[in-house]
Protein backbone atom coordinates (compact mmCIF):
# COMPACT_ATOMS: atom_id res chain seq x y z
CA UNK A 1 38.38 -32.67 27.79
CA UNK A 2 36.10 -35.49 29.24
CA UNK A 3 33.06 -36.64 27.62
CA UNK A 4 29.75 -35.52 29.64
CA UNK A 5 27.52 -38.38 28.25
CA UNK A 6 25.92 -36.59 25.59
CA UNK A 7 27.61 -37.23 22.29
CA UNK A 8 28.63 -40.19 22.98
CA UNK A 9 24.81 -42.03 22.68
CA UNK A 10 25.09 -40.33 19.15
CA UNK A 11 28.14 -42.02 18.00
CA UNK A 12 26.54 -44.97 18.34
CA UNK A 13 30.30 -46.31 19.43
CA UNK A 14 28.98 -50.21 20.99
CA UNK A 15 27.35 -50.61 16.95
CA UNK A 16 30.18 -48.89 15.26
CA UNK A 17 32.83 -50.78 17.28
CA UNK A 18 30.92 -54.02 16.39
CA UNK A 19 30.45 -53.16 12.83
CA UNK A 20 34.07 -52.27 12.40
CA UNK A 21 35.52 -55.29 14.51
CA UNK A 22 33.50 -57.83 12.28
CA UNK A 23 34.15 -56.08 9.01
CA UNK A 24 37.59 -56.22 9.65
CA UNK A 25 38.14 -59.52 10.61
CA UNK A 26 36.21 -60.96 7.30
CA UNK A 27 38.35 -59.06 5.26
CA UNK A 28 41.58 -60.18 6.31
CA UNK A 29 40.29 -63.62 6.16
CA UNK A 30 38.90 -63.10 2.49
CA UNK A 31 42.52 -62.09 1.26
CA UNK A 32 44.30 -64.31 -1.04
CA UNK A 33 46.75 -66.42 -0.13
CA UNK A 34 46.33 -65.31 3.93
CA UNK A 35 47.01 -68.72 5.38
CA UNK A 36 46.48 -68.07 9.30
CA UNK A 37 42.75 -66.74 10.55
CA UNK A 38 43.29 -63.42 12.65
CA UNK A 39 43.08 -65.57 15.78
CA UNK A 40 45.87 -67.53 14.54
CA UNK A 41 48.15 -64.70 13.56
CA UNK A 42 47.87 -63.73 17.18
CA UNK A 43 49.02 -66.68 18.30
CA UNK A 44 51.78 -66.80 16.39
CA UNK A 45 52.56 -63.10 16.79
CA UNK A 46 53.05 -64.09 20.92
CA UNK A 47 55.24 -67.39 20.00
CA UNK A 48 57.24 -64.99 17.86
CA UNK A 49 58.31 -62.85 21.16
CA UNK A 50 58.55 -65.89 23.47
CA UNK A 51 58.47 -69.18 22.00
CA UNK A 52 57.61 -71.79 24.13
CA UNK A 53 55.13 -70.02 25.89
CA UNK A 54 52.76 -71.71 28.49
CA UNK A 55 49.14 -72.22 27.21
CA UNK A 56 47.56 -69.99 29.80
CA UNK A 57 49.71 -67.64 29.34
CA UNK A 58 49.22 -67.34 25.29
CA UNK A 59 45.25 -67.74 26.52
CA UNK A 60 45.84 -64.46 28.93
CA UNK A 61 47.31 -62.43 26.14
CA UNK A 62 44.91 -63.06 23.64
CA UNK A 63 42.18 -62.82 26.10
CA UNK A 64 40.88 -66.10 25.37
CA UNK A 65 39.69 -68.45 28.88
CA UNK A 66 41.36 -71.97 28.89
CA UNK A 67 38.46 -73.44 26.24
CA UNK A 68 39.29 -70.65 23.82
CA UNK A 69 43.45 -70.91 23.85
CA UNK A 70 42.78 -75.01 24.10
CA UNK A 71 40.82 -74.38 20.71
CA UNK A 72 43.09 -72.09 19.06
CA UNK A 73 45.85 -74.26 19.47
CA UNK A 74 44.47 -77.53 18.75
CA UNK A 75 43.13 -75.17 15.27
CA UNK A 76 47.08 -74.42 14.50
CA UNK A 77 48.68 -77.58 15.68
CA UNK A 78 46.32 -79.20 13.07
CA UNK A 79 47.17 -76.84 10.29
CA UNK A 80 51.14 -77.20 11.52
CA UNK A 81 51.54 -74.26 12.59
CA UNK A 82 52.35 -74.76 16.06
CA UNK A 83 53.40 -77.78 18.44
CA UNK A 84 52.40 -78.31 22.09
CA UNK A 85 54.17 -80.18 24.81
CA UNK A 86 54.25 -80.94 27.81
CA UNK A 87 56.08 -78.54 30.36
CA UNK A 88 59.00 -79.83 32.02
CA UNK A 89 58.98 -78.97 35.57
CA UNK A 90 54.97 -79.51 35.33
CA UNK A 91 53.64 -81.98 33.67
CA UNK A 92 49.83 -80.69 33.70
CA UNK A 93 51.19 -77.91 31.63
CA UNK A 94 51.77 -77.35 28.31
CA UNK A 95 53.69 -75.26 26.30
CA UNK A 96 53.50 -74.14 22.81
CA UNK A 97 56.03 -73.78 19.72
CA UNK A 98 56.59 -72.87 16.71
CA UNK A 99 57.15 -74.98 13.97
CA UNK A 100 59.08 -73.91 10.59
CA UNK A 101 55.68 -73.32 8.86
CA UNK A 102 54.76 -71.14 11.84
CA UNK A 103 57.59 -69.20 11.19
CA UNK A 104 56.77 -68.33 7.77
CA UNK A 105 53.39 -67.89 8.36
CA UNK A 106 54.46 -65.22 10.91
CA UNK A 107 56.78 -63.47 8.43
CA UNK A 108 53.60 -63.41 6.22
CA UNK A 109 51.36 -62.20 9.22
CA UNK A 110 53.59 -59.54 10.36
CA UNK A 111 53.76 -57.91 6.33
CA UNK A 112 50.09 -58.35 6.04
CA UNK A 113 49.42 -56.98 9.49
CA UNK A 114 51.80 -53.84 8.71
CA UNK A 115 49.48 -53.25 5.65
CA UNK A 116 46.42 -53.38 7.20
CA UNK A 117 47.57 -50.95 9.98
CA UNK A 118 48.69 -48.34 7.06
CA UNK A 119 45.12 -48.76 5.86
CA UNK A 120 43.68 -48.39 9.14
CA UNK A 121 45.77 -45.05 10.69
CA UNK A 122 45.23 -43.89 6.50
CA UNK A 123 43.85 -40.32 6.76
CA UNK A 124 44.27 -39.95 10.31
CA UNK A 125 47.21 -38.14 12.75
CA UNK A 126 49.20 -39.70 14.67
CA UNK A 127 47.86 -37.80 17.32
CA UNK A 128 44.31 -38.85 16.67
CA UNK A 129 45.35 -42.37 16.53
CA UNK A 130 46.63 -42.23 20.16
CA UNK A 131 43.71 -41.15 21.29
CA UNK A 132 42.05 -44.14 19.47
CA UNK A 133 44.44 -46.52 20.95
CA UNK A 134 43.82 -44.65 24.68
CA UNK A 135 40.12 -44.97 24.13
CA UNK A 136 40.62 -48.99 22.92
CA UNK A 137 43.05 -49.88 25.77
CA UNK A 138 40.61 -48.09 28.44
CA UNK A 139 37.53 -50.71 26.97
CA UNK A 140 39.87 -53.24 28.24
CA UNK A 141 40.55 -52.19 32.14
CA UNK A 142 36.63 -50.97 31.98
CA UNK A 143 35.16 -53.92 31.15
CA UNK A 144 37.24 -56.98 32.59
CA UNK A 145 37.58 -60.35 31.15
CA UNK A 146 35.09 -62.53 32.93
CA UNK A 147 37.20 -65.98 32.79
CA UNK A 148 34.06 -67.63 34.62
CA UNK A 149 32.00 -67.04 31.52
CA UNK A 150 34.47 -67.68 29.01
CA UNK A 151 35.56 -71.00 29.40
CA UNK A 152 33.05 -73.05 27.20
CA UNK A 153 33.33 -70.12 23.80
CA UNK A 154 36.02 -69.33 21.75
CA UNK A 155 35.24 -66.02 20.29
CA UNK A 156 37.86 -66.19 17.91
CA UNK A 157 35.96 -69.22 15.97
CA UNK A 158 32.36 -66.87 15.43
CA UNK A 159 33.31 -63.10 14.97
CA UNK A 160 29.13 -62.60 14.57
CA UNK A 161 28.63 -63.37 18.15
């Protein structure tokens, strides 16, 4: 069944999406001894599939323009996390790595992460969390990163924006 319009002004779903984004994001950086930001667990989540990854690419999967990945990286390269260097056949490039407190921090990210997806599918079927996912995904292909006008932000630094 397709939506005509008409309940979906009602749900309120821009506020509600914004609401529940920011919510979210403050309480998984309130809880004790979490020692990545959400932004950082990310990052670590892609080096944990592909280490060594190029910057641009890490950038493209966490939908973050070239300011925003720059930022993220310098952010876990300073806490250890993560070290960059430069790419071998291209030297403009740079690729980024894990270090062994990376590693552990993404063991701890994944087990927190798997928590905080019980809590969120709690009380719901699996069914209805497809849909969820379907409706989250189609935001994305919708409404199309704009790399022009996200070069100078990183949104992962200011959730309230």
């Amino acid at each position: 069944m397709r939506n005509n319009g008409t309940t979906a002004g009602r749900h309120r779903l821009i506020y509600l999406l914004s609401v529940a984004q920011r919510r979210l994001q403050r309480w998984m950086a309130a809880q004790p001894g979490n020692e990545v930001t959400p932004a950082q667990a990310g990052l670590l989540f892609i080096l944990g599939k592909q280490d060594g990854v190029l910057m641009g690419e890490a950038g493209a999967a966490l939908d973050l323009g070239p300011a925003g990945i720059t930022g993220l990286v310098d952010r876990s390269a300073a806490a250890k996390l993560v070290e960059r260097r430069a790419d071998r056949e291209d030297g403009r490039a740079w690729r980024v790595w894990l270090t062994p407190k990376g590693r552990t921090a993404l063991a701890q990210a994944k087990a927190g992460t798997a928590a905080v997806n019980a809590a969120l599918t709690d009380g719901f079927t699996s069914a209805e969390i497809d849909i969820v996912a379907r409706w989250l995904t189609s935001i994305q292909h919708k409404f199309p990163r704009d790399a022009a006008r996200d070069t100078t932000r990183d949104p992962t630094t200011d959730p309230e924006e």
